[in-house]
N, C-alpha and C. Protein backbone atom coordinates (compact mmCIF):
# COMPACT_ATOMS: atom_id res chain seq x y z
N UNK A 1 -3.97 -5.87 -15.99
CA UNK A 1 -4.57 -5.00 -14.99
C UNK A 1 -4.72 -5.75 -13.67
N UNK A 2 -5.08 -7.36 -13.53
CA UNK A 2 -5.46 -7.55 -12.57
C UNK A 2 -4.06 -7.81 -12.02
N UNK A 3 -3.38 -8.40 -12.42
CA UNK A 3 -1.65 -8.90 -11.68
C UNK A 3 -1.09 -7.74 -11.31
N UNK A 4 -1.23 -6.46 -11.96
CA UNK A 4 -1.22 -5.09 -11.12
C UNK A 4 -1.69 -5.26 -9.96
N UNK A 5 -2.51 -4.55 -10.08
CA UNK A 5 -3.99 -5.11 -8.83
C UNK A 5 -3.05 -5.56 -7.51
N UNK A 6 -3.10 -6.92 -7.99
CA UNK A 6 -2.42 -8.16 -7.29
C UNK A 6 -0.98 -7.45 -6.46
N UNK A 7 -0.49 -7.06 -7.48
CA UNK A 7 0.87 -6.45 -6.51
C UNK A 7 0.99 -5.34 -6.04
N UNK A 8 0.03 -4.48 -6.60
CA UNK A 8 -0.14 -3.25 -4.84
C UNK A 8 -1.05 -3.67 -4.15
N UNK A 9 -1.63 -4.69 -4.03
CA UNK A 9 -2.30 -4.98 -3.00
C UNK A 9 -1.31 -5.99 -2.17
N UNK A 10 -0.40 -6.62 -2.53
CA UNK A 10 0.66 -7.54 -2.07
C UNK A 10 1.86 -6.64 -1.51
N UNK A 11 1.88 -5.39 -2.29
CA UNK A 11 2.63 -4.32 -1.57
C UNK A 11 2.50 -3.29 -0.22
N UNK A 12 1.24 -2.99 -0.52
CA UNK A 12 0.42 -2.63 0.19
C UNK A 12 0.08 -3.58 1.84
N UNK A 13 0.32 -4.63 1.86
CA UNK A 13 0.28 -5.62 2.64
C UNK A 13 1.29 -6.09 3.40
N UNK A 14 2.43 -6.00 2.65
CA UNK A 14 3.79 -5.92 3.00
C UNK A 14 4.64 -4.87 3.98
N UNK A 15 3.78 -3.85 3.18
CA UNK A 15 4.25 -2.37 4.05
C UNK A 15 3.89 -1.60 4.92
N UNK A 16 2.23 -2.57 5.26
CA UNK A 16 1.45 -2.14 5.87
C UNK A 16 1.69 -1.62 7.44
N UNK A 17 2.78 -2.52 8.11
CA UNK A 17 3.51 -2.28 9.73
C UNK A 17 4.35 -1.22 9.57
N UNK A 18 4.70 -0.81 8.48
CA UNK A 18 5.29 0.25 8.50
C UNK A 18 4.57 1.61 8.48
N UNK A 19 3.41 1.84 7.94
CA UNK A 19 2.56 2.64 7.73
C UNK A 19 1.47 2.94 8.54
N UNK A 20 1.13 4.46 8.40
CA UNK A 20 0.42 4.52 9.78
C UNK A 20 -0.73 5.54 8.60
N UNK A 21 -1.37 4.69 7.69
CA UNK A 21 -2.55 5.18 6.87
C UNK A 21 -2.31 6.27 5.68
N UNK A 22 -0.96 5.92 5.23
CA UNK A 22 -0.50 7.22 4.90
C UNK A 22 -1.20 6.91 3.25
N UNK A 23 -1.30 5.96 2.92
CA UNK A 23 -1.30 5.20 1.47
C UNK A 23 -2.63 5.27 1.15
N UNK A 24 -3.08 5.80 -0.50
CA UNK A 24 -4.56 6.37 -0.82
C UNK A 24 -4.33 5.52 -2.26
N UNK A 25 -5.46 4.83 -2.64
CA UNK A 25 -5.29 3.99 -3.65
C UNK A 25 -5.92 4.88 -4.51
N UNK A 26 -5.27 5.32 -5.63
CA UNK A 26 -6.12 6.23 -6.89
C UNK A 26 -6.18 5.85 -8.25
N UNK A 27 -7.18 6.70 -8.89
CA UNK A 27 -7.28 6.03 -10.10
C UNK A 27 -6.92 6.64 -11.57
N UNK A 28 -6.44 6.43 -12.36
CA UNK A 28 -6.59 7.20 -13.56
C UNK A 28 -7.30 6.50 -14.83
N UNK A 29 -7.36 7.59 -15.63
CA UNK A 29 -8.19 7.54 -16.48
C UNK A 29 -8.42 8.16 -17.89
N UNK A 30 -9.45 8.01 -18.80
CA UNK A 30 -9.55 8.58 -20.28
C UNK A 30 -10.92 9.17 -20.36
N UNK A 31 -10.79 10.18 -19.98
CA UNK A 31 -12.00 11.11 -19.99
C UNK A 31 -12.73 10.77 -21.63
N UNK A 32 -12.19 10.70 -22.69
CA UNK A 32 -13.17 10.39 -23.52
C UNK A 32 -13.56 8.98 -23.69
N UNK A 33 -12.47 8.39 -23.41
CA UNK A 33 -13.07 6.69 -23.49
C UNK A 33 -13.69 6.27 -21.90
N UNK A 34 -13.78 7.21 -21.34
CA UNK A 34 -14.15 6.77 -19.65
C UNK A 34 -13.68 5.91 -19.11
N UNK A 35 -12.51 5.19 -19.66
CA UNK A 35 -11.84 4.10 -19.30
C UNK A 35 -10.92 4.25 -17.82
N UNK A 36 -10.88 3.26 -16.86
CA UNK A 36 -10.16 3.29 -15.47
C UNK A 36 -9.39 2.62 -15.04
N UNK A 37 -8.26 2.94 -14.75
CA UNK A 37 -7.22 2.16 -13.80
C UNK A 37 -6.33 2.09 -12.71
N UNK A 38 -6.22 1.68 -12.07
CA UNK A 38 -5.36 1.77 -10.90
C UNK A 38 -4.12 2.28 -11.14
N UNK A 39 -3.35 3.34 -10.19
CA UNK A 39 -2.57 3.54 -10.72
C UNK A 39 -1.46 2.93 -9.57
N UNK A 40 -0.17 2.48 -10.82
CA UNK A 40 0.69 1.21 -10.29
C UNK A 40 2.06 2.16 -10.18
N UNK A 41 2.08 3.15 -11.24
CA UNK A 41 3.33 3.32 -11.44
C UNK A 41 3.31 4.96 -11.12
N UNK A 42 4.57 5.53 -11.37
CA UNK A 42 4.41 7.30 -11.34
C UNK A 42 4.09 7.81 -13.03
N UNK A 43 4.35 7.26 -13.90
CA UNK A 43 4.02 7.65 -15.09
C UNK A 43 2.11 7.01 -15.55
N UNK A 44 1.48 8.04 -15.84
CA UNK A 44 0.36 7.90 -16.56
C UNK A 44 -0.07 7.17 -17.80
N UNK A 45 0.77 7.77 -18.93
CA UNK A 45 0.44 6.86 -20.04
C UNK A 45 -0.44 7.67 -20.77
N UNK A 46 -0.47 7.00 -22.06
CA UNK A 46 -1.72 7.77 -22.93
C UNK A 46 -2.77 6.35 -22.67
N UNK A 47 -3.68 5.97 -23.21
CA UNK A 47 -4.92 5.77 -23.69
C UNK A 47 -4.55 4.54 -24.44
N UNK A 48 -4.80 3.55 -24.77
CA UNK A 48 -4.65 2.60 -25.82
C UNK A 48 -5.59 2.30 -26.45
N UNK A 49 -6.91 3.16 -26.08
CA UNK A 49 -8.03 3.24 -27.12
C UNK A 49 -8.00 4.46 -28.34
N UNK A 50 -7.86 5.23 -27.78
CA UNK A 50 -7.89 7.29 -28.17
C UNK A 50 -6.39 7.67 -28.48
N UNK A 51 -5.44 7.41 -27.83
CA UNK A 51 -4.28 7.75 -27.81
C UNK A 51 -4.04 9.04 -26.30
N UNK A 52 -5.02 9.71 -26.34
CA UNK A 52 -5.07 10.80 -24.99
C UNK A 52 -4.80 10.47 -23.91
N UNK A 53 -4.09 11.65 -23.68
CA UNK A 53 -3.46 11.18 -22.23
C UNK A 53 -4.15 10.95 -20.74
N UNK A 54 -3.64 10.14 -20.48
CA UNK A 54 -4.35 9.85 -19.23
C UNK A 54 -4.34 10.77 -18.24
N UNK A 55 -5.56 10.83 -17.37
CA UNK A 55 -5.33 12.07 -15.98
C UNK A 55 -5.84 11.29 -14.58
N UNK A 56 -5.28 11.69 -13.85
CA UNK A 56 -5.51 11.49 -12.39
C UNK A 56 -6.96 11.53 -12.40
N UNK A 57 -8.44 11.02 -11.62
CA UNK A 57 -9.45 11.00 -11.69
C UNK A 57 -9.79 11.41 -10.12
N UNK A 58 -10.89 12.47 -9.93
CA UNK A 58 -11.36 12.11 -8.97
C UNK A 58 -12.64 11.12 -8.13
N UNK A 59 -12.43 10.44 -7.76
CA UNK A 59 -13.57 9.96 -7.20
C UNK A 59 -13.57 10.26 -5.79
């Protein structure tokens, strides 16, 4: 999770002169395990606690 982290924030940094605020860091998640993560990729994933699929979260 954190070497994720690490590389959209290294991406994010990189691309930053190119960008004019367009980029929203979001999170997903396991509504029954309440579990949270950054999201790195375009695919979600299930859960590696529950098996359930993960959803976009709002905060």
């Amino acid at each position: 999770m954190f070497e994720q982290a690490v590389q959209v924030s290294e991406a994010h940094r990189q691309g930053a002169q190119y960008m004019a605020g367009s980029l929203k860091m979001a999170m997903k998640g396991c509504r029954e395990c309440k579990t949270m993560h950054m999201i790195a990729s375009p695919e979600l994933g299930t859960c590696v606690d529950c098996g359930s699929e993960l959803q976009v979260l709002d905060i």
